[in-house]
PDB file of N, CA and C in Angstrom:
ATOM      1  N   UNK A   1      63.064  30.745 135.874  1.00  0.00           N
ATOM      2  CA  UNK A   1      64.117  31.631 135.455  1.00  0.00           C
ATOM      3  C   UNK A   1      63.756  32.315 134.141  1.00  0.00           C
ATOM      4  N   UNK A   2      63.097  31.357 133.305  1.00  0.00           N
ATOM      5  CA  UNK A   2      62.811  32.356 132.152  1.00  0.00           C
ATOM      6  C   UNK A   2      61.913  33.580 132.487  1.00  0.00           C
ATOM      7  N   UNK A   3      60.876  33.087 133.044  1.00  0.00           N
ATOM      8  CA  UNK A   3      59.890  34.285 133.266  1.00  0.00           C
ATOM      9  C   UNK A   3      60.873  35.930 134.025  1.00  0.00           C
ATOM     10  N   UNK A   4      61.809  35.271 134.438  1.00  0.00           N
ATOM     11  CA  UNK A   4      62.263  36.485 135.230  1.00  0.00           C
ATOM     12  C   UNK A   4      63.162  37.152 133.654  1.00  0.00           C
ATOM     13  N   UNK A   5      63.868  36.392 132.986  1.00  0.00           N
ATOM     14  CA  UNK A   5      64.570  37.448 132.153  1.00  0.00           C
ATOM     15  C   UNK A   5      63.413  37.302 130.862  1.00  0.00           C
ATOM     16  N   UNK A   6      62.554  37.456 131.190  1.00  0.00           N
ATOM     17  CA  UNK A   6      61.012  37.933 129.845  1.00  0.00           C
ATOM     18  C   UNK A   6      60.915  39.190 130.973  1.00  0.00           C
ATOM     19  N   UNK A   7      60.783  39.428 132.171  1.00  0.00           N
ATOM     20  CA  UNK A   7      60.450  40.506 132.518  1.00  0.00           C
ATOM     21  C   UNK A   7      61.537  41.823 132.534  1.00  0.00           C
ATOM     22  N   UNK A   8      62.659  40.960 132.473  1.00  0.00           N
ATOM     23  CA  UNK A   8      63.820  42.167 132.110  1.00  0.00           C
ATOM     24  C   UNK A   8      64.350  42.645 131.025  1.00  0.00           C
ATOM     25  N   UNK A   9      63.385  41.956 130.030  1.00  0.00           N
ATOM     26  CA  UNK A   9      63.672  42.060 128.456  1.00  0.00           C
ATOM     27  C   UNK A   9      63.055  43.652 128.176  1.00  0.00           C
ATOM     28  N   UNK A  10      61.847  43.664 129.356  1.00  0.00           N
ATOM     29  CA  UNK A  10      61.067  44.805 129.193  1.00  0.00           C
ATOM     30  C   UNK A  10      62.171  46.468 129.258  1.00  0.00           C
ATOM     31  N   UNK A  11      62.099  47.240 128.614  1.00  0.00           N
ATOM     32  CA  UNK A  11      62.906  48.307 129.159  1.00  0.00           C
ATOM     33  C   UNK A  11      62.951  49.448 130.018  1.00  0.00           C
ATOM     34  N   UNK A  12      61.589  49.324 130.031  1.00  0.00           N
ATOM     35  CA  UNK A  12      60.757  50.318 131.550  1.00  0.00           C
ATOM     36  C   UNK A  12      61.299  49.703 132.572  1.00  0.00           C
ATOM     37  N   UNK A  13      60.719  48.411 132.632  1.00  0.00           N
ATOM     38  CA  UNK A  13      61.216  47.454 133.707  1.00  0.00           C
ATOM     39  C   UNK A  13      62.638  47.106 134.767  1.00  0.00           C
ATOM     40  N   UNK A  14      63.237  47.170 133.026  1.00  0.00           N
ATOM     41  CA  UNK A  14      64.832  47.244 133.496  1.00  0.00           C
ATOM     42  C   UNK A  14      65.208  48.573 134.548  1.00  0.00           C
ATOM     43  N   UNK A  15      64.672  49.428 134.106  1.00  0.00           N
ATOM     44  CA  UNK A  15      65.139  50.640 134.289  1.00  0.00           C
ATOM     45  C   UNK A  15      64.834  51.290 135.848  1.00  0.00           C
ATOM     46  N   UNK A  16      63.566  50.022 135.404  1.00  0.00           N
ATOM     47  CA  UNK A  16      62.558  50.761 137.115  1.00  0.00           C
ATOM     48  C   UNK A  16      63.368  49.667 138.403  1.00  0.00           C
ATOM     49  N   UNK A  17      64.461  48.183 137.923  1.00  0.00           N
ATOM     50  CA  UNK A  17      64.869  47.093 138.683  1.00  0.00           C
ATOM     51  C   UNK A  17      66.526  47.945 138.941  1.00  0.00           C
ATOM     52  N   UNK A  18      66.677  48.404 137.983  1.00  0.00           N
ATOM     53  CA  UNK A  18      68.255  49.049 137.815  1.00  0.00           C
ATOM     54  C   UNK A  18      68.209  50.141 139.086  1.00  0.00           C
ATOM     55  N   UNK A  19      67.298  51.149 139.028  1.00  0.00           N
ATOM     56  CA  UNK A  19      67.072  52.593 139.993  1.00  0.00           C
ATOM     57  C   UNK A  19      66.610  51.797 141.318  1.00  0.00           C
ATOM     58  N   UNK A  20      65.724  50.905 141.051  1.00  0.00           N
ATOM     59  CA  UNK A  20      65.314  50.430 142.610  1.00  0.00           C
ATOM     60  C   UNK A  20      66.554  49.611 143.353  1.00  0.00           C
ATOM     61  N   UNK A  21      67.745  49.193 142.538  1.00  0.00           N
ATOM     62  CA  UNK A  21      68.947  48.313 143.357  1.00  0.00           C
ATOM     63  C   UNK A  21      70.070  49.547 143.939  1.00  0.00           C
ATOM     64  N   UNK A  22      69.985  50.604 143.311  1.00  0.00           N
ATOM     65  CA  UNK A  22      71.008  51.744 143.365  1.00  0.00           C
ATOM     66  C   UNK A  22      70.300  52.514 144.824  1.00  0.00           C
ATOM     67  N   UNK A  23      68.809  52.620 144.701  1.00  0.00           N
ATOM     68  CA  UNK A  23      68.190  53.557 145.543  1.00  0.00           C
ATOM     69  C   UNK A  23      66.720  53.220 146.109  1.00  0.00           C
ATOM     70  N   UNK A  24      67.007  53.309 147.299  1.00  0.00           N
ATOM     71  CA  UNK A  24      64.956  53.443 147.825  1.00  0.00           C
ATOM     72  C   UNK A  24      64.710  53.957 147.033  1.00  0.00           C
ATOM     73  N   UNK A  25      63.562  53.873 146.191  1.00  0.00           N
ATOM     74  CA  UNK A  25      62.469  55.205 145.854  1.00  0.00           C
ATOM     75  C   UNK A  25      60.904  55.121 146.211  1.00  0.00           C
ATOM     76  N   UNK A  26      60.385  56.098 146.108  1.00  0.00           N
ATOM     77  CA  UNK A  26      59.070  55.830 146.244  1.00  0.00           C
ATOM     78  C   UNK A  26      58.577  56.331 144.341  1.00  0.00           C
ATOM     79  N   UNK A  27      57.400  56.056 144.631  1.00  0.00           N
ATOM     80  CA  UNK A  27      56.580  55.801 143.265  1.00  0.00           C
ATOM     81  C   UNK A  27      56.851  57.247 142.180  1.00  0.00           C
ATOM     82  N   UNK A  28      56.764  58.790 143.118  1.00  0.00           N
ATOM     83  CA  UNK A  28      57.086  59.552 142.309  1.00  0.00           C
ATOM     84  C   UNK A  28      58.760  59.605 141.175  1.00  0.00           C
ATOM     85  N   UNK A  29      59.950  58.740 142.102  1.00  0.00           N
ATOM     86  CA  UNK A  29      60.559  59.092 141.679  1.00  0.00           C
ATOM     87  C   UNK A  29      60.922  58.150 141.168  1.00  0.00           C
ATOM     88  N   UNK A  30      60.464  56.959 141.154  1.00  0.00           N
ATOM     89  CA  UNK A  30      60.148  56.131 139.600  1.00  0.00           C
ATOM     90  C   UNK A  30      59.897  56.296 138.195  1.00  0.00           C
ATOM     91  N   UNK A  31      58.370  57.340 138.942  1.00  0.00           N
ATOM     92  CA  UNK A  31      57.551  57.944 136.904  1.00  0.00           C
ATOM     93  C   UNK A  31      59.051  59.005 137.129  1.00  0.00           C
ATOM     94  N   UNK A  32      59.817  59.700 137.652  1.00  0.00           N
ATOM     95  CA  UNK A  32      60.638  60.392 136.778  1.00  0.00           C
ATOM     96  C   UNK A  32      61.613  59.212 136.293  1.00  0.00           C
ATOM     97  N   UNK A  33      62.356  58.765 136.941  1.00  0.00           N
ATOM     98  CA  UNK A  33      63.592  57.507 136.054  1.00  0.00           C
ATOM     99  C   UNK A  33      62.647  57.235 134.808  1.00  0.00           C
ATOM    100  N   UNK A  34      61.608  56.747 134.987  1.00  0.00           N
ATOM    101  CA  UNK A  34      61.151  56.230 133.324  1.00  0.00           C
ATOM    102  C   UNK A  34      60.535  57.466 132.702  1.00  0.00           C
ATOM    103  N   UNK A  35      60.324  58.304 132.858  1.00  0.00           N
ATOM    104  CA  UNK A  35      59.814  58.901 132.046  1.00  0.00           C
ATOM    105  C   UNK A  35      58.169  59.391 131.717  1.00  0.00           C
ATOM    106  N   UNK A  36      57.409  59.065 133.007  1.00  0.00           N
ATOM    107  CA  UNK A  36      56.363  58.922 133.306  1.00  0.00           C
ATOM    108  C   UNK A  36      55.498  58.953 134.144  1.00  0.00           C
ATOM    109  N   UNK A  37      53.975  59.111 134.167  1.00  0.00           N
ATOM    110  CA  UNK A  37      53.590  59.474 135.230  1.00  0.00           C
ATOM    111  C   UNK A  37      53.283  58.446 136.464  1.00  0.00           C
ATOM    112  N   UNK A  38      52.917  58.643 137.753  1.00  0.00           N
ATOM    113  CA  UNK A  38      53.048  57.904 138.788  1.00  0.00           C
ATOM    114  C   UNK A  38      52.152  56.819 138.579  1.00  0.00           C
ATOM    115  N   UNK A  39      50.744  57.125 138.156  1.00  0.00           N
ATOM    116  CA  UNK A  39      49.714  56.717 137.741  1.00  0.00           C
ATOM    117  C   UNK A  39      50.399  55.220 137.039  1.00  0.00           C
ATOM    118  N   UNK A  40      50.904  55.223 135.916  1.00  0.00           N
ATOM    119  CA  UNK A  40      51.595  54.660 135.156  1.00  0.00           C
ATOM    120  C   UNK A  40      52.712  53.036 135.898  1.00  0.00           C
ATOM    121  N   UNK A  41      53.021  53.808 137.158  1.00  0.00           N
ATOM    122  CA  UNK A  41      53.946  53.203 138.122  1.00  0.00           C
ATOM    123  C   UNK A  41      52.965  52.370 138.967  1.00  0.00           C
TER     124      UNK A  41
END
């Protein structure tokens, strides 16, 4: 359990667990929610 909220401490992370529970996405529209490129994803 810890390891899981060390990974949600992250804020990319959060952000990329938050958009993926609301919505399918695929990888492009990930790097947009964070702010970044796909590469990155």
């Amino acid at each position: 359990m810890a390891e899981t909220f060390k990974v949600l401490s992250d804020p990319t992370r959060l952000k990329i667990v938050i958009a993926l529970a609301q919505h399918e996405l695929c990888t492009y529209d990930i790097a947009q929610v964070i702010g970044s490129s796909e590469s990155v994803v």
